[in-house]
Protein backbone atom coordinates (compact mmCIF):
# COMPACT_ATOMS: atom_id res chain seq x y z
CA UNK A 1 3.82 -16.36 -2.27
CA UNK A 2 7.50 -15.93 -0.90
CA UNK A 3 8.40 -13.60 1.91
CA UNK A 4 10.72 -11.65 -1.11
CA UNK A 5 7.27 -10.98 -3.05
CA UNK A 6 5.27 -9.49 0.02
CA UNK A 7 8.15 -7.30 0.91
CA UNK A 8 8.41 -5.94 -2.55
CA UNK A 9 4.84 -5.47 -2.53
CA UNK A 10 4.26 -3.52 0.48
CA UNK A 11 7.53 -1.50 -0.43
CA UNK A 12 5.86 -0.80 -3.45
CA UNK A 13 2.64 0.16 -1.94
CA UNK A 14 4.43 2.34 0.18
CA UNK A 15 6.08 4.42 -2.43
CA UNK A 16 3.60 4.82 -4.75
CA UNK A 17 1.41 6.37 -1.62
CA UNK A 18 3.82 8.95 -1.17
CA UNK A 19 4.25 9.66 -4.50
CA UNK A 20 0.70 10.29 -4.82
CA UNK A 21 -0.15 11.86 -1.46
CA UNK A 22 3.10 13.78 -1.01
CA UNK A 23 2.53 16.89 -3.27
CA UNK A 24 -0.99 17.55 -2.09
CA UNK A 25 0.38 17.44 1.49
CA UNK A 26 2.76 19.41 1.10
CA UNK A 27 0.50 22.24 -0.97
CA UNK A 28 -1.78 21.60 2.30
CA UNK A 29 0.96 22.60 4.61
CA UNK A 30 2.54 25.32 3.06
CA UNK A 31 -0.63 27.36 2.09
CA UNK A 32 -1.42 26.04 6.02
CA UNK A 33 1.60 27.97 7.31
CA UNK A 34 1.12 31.02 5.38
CA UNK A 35 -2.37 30.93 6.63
CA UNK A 36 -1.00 30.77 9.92
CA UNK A 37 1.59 33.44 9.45
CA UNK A 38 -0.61 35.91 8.42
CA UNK A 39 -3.49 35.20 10.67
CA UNK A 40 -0.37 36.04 14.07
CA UNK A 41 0.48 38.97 11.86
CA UNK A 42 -2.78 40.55 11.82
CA UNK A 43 -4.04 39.01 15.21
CA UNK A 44 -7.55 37.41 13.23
CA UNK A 45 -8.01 34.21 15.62
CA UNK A 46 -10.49 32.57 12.72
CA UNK A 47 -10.15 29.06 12.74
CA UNK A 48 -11.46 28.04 9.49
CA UNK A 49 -9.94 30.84 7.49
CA UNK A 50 -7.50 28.60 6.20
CA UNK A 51 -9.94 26.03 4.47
CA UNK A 52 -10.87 27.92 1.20
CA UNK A 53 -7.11 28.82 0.81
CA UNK A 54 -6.20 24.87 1.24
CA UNK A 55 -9.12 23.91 -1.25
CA UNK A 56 -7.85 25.93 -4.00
CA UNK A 57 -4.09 24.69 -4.06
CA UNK A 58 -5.15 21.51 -3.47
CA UNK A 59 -7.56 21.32 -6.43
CA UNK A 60 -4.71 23.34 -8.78
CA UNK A 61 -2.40 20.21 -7.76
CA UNK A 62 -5.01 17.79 -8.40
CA UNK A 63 -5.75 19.39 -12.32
CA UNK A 64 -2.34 19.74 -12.59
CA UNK A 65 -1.16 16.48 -11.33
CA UNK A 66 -4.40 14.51 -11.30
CA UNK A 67 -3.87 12.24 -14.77
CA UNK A 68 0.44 11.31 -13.57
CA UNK A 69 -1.51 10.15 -10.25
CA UNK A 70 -4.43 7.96 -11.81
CA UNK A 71 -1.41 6.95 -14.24
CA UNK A 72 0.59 5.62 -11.28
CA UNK A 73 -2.61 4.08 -9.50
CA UNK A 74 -3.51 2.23 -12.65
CA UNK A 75 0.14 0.93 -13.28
CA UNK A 76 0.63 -0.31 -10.07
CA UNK A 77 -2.66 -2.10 -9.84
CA UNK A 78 -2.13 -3.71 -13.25
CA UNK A 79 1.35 -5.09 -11.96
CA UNK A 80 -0.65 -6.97 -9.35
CA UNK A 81 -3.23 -7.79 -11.06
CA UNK A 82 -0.51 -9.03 -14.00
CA UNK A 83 1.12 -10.86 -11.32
CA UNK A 84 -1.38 -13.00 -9.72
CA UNK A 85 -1.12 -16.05 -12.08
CA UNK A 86 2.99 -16.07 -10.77
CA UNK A 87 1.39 -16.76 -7.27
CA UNK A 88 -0.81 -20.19 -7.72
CA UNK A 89 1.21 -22.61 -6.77
């Protein structure tokens, strides 16, 4: 297993993650901030006003980009897997 290979590899694990993570994050923190905005507009100090809000965009991004994730997952772990014979020496 060369230095090359483990680079690649954790470069690779690092993109896929924020392929994967990146749009429900950012659904999180925008419906977060309009929570937030509208909660110093009408003075309501309720801290967990903002969870059912947060739970429905982030299950509309997971139906609607649920299958391209798993389809990412699954493609990078079968590179791996695919490459393992490559790394006995």
């Amino acid at each position: 297993m060369s230095e090359a290979y483990m680079i690649s590899l954790a470069q690779n694990a690092m993109t896929i993650t924020l392929m994967i993570a990146g749009p429900v994050l950012i659904v999180s923190l925008i419906i977060g901030v309009l929570v937030s905005l509208i909660q110093a507009a009408t003075q309501i100090n309720e801290v967990t006003l903002s969870f059912i809000p947060k739970i429905i965009g982030i299950s509309v991004v997971m139906m609607l980009l649920g299958s391209w994730m798993m389809q990412q997952l699954i493609s990078f772990t079968a590179k791996i897997l695919n490459s393992l014979p490559d790394l006995v020496h």
